[in-house]
Protein backbone atom coordinates (compact mmCIF):
# COMPACT_ATOMS: atom_id res chain seq x y z
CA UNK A 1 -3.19 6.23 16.76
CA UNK A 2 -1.11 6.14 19.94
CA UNK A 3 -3.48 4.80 21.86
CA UNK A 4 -3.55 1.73 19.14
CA UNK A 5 0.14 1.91 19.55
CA UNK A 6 0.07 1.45 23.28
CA UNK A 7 -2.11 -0.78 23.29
CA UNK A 8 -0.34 -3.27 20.65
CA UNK A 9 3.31 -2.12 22.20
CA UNK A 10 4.37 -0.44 19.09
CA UNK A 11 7.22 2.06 20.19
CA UNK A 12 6.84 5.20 18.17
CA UNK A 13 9.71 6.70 16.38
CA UNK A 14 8.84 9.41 14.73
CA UNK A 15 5.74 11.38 14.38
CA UNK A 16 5.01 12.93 11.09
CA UNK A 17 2.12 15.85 10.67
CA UNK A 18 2.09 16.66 6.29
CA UNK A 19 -0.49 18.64 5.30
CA UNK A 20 0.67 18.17 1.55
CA UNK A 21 -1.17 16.66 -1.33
CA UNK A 22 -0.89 12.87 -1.42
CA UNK A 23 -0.77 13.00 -4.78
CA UNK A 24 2.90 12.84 -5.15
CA UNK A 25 5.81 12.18 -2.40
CA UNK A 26 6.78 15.46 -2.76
CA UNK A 27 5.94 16.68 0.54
CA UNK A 28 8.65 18.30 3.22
CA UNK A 29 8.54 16.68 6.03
CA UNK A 30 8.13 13.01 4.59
CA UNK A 31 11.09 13.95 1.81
CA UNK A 32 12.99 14.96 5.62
CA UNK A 33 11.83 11.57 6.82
CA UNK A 34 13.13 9.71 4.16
CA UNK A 35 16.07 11.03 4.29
CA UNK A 36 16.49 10.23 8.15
CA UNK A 37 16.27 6.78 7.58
CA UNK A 38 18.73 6.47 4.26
CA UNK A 39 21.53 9.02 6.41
CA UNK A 40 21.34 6.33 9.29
CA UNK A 41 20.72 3.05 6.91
CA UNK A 42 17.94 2.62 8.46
CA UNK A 43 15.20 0.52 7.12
CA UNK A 44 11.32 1.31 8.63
CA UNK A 45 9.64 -2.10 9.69
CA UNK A 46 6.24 -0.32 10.10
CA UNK A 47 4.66 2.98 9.15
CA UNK A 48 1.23 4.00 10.46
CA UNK A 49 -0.81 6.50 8.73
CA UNK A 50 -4.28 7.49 9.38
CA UNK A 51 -6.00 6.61 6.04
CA UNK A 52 -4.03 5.50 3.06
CA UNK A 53 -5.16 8.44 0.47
CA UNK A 54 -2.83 10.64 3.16
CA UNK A 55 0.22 8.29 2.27
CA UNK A 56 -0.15 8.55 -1.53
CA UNK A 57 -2.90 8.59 -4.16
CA UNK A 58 -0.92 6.71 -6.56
CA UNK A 59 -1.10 3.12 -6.15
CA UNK A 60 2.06 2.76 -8.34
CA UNK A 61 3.93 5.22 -6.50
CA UNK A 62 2.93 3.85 -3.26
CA UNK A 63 4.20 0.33 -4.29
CA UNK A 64 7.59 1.93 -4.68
CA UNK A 65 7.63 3.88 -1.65
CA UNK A 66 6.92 0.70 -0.04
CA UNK A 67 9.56 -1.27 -1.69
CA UNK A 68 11.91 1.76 -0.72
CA UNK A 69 11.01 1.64 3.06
């Protein structure tokens, strides 16, 4: 993933390692991410995961996170 980064100068942010269940949003360090961004007003332009199960399981959910970021 950084390499892809490099390569397509994407500046990385913030790297996030969750081991959590997709199933839900419900997982530390992406509930500390969140969080980040809404304490700064910050809105994410692009978020980079390695496969999208490991962002959320829920397509419904998912919509809304998106619509949140």
């Amino acid at each position: 993933m950084e390499r892809y980064c490099n390569q397509n100068e994407i500046t990385i942010g913030q790297v996030i390692y969750e081991d959590h269940s997709a199933k839900n949003f419900n997982r530390p360090e992406w509930t500390k991410y969140i969080n980040h961004i809404k304490k700064i007003s910050l809105k994410s332009t692009l978020v980079l995961f390695t496969k999208w199960d490991r962002f959320s399981r829920n397509a419904g959910d998912a919509y809304q996170m998106i619509k949140l970021l």
